[in-house]
N, C-alpha and C. Protein backbone atom coordinates (compact mmCIF):
# COMPACT_ATOMS: atom_id res chain seq x y z
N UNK A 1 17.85 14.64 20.27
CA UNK A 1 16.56 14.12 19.91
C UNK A 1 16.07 14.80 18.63
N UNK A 2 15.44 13.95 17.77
CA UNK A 2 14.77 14.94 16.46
C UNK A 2 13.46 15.11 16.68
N UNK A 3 13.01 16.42 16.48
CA UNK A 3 12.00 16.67 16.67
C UNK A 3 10.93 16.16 15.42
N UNK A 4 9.82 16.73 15.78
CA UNK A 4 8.90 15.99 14.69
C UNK A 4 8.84 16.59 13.17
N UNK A 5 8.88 17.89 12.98
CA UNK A 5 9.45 18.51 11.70
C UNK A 5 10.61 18.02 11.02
N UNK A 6 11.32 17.38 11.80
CA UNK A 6 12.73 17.30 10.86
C UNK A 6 12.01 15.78 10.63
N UNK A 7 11.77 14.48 11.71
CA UNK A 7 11.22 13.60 11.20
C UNK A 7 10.21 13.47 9.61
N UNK A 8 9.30 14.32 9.63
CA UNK A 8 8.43 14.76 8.61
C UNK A 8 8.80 15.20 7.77
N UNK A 9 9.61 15.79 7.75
CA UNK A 9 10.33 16.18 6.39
C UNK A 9 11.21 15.12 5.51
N UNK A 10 12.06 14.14 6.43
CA UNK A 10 12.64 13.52 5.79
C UNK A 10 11.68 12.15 5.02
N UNK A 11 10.70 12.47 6.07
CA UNK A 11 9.69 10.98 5.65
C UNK A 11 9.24 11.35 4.41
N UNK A 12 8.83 12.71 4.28
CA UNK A 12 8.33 13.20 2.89
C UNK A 12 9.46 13.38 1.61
N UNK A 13 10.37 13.51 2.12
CA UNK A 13 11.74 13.58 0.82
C UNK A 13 12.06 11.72 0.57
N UNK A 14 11.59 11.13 1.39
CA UNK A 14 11.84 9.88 1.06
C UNK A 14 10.84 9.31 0.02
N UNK A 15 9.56 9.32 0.38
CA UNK A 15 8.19 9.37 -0.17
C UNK A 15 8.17 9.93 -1.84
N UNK A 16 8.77 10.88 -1.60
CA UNK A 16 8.38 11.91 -2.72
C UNK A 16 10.07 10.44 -4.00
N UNK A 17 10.93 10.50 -3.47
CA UNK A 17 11.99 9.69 -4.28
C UNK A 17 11.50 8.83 -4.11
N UNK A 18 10.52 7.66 -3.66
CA UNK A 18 9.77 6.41 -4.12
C UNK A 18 9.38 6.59 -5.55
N UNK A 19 8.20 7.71 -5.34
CA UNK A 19 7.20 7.89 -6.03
C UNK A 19 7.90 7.82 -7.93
N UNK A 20 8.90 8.86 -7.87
CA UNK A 20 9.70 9.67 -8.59
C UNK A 20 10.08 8.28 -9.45
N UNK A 21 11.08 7.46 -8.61
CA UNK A 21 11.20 5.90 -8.77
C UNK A 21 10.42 5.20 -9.67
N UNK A 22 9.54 5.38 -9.22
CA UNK A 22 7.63 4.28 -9.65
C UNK A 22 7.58 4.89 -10.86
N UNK A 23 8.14 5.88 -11.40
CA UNK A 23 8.10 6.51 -12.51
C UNK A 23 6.69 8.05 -12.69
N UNK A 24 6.59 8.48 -11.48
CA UNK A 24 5.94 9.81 -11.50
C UNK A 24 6.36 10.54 -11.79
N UNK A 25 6.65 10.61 -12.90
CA UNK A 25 7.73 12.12 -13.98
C UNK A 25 7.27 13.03 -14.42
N UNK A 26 5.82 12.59 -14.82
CA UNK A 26 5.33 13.35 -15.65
C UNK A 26 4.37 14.41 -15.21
N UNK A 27 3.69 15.40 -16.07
CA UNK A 27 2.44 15.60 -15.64
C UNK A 27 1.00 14.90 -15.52
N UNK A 28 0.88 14.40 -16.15
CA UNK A 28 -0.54 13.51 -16.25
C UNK A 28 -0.48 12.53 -14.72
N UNK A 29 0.39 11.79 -14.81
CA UNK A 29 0.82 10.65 -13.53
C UNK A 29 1.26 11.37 -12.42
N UNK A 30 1.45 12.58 -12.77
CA UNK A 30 1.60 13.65 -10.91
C UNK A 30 0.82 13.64 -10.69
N UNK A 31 -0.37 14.18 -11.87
CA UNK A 31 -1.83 14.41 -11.32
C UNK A 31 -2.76 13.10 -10.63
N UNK A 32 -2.24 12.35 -11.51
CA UNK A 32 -3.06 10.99 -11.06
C UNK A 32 -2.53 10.63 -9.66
N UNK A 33 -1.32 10.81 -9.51
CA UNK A 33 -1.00 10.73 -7.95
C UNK A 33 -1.69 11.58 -6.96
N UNK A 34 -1.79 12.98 -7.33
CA UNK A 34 -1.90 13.57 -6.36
C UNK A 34 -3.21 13.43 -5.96
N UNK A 35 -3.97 13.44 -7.17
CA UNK A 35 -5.55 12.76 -6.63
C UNK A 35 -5.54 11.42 -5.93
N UNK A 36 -5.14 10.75 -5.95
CA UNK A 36 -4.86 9.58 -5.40
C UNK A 36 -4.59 9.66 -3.66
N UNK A 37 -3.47 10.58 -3.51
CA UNK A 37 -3.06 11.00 -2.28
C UNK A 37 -3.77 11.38 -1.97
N UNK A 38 -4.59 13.05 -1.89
CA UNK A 38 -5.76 13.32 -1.96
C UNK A 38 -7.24 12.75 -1.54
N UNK A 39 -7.55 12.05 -1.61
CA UNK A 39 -8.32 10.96 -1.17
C UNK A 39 -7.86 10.00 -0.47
N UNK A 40 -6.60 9.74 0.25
CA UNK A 40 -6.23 9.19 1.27
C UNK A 40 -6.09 10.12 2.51
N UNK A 41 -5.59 11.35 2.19
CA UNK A 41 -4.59 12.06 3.54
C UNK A 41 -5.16 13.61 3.25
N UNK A 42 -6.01 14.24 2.23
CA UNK A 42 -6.04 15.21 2.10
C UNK A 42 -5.32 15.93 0.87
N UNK A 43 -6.18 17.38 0.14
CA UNK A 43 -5.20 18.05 -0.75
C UNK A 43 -4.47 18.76 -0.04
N UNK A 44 -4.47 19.45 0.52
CA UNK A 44 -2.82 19.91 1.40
C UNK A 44 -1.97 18.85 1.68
N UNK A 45 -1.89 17.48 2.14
CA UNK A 45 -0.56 16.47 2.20
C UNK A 45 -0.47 16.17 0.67
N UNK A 46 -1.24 16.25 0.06
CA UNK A 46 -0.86 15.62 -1.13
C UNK A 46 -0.22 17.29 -2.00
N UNK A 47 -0.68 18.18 -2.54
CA UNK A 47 0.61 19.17 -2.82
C UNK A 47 1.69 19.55 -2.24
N UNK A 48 1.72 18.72 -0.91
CA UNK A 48 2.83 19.23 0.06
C UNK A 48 4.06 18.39 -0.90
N UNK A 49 3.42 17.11 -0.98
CA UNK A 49 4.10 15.71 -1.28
C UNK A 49 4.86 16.05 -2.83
N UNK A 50 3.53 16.59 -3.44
CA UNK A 50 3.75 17.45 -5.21
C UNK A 50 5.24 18.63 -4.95
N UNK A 51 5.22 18.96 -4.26
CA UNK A 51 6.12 20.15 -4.08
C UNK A 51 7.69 19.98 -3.97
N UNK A 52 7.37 18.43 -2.38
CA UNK A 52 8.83 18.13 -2.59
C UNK A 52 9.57 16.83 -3.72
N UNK A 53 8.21 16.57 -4.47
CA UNK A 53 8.78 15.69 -5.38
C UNK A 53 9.33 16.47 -6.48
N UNK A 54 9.22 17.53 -6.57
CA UNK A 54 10.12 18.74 -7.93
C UNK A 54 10.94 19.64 -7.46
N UNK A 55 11.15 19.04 -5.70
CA UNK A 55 12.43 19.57 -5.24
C UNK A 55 13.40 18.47 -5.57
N UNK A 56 12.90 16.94 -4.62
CA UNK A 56 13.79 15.93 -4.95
C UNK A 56 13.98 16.14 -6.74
N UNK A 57 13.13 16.30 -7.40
CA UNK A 57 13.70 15.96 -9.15
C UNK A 57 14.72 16.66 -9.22
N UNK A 58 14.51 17.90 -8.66
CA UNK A 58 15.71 19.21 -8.91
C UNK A 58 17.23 18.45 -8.34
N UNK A 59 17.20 17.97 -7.35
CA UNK A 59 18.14 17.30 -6.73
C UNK A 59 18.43 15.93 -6.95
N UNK A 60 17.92 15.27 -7.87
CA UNK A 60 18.15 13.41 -8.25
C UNK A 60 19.65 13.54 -8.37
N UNK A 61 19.93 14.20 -8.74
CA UNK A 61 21.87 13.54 -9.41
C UNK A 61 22.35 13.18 -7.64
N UNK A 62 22.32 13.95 -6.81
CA UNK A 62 22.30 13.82 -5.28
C UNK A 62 21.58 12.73 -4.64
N UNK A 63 20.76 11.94 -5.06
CA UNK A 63 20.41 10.41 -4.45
C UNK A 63 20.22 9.80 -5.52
N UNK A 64 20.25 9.75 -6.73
CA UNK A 64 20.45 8.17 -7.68
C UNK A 64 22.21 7.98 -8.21
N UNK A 65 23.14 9.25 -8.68
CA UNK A 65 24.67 8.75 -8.76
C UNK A 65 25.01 8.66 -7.16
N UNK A 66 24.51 7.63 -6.58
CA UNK A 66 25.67 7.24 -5.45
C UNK A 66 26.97 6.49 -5.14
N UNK A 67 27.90 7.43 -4.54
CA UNK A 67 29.27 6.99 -5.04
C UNK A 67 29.28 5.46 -4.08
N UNK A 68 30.16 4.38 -5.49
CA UNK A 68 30.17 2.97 -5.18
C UNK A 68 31.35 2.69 -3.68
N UNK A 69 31.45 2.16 -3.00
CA UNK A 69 32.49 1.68 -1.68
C UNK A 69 33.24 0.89 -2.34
């Protein structure tokens, strides 16, 4: 069974590579996100969200070169 941390985590590494996607690269458009988030869910979910989106960046070569079948 997965517990709810591991659920949450992956929901947020997924979230965070949408965003990344949508083209949130920068600084200005992080910020505008995170305020954004922020006013939906809170500033703690929303730097949580900031945090693992410049983990996923650190790690993109690992989910956008995916090897072809």
């Amino acid at each position: 069974m997965i517990d709810g941390a591991n659920v949450e985590g992956f929901r947020r590494a997924c979230e965070a590579r949408h965003w990344l996607r949508q083209g949130y690269t920068d600084a200005a458009k992080v910020r505008e996100l995170r305020l954004r988030i922020a006013a939906q869910r809170g500033y703690a979910d929303a730097d949580l969200l900031v945090e693992e989106m410049r983990e996923q960046w650190r790690r993109r070569r690992e989910w956008i070169e995916r090897p072809s079948k």
